[in-house]
Protein backbone atom coordinates (compact mmCIF):
# COMPACT_ATOMS: atom_id res chain seq x y z
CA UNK A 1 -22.68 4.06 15.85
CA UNK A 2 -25.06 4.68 12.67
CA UNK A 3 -23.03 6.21 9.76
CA UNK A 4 -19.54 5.70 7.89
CA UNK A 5 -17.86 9.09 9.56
CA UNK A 6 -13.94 8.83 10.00
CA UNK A 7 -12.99 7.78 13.13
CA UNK A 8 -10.21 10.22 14.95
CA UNK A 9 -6.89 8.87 15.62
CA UNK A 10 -4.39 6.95 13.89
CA UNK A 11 -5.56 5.43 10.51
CA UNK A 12 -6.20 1.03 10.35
CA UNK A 13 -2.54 -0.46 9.40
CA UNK A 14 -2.05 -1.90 6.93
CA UNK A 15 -1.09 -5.67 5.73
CA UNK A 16 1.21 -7.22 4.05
CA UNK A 17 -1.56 -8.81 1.48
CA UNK A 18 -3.17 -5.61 1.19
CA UNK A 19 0.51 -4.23 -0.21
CA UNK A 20 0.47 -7.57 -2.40
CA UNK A 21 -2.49 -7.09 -3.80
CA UNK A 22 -2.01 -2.93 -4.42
CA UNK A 23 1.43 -4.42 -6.08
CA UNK A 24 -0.29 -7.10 -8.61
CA UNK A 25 -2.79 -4.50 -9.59
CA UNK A 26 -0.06 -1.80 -10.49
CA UNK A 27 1.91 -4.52 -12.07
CA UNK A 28 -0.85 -5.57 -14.03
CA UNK A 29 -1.80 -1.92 -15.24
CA UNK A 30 1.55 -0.50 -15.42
CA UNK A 31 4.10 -3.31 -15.82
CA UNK A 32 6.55 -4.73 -13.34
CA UNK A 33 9.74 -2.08 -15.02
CA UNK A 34 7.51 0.52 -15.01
CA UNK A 35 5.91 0.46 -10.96
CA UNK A 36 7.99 1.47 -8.12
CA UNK A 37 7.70 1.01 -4.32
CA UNK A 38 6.83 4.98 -4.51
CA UNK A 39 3.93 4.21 -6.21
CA UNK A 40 2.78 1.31 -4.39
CA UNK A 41 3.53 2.77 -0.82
CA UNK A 42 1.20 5.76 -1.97
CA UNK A 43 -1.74 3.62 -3.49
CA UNK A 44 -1.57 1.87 -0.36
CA UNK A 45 -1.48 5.39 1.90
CA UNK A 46 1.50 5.10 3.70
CA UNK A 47 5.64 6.04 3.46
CA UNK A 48 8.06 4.13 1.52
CA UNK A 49 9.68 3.38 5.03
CA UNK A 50 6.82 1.90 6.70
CA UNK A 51 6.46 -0.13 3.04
CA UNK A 52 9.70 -1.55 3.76
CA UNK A 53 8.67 -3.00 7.12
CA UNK A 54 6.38 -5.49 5.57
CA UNK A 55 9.13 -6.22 2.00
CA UNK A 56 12.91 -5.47 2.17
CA UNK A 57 12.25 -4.90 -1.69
CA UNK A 58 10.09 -5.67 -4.83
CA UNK A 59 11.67 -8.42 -5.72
């Protein structure tokens, strides 16, 4: 199928080294203190609860 249009149904998951990576970045531009799981779990497009699947915390 020619063209990048969104395909309907649920959305690709996504993995734990994406949410690693996501993490590291916001770490680096925001500082470890200063990033929460809120913040990752939305860069990342998904709910603190599905987050928490893949890491019981941040630490």
């Amino acid at each position: 199928m020619p063209g990048s249009a969104p395909r309907p149904g649920r959305p690709r998951s996504t993995s734990r080294r994406e949410l690693a990576l996501i993490a590291l970045r916001l770490f680096t531009e925001r500082g470890f203190e200063n990033t929460t799981i809120e913040q990752v779990a939305a860069e990342a497009g998904i709910s603190e609860r599905t987050f928490f699947r893949y890491f019981a915390s941040r630490t």
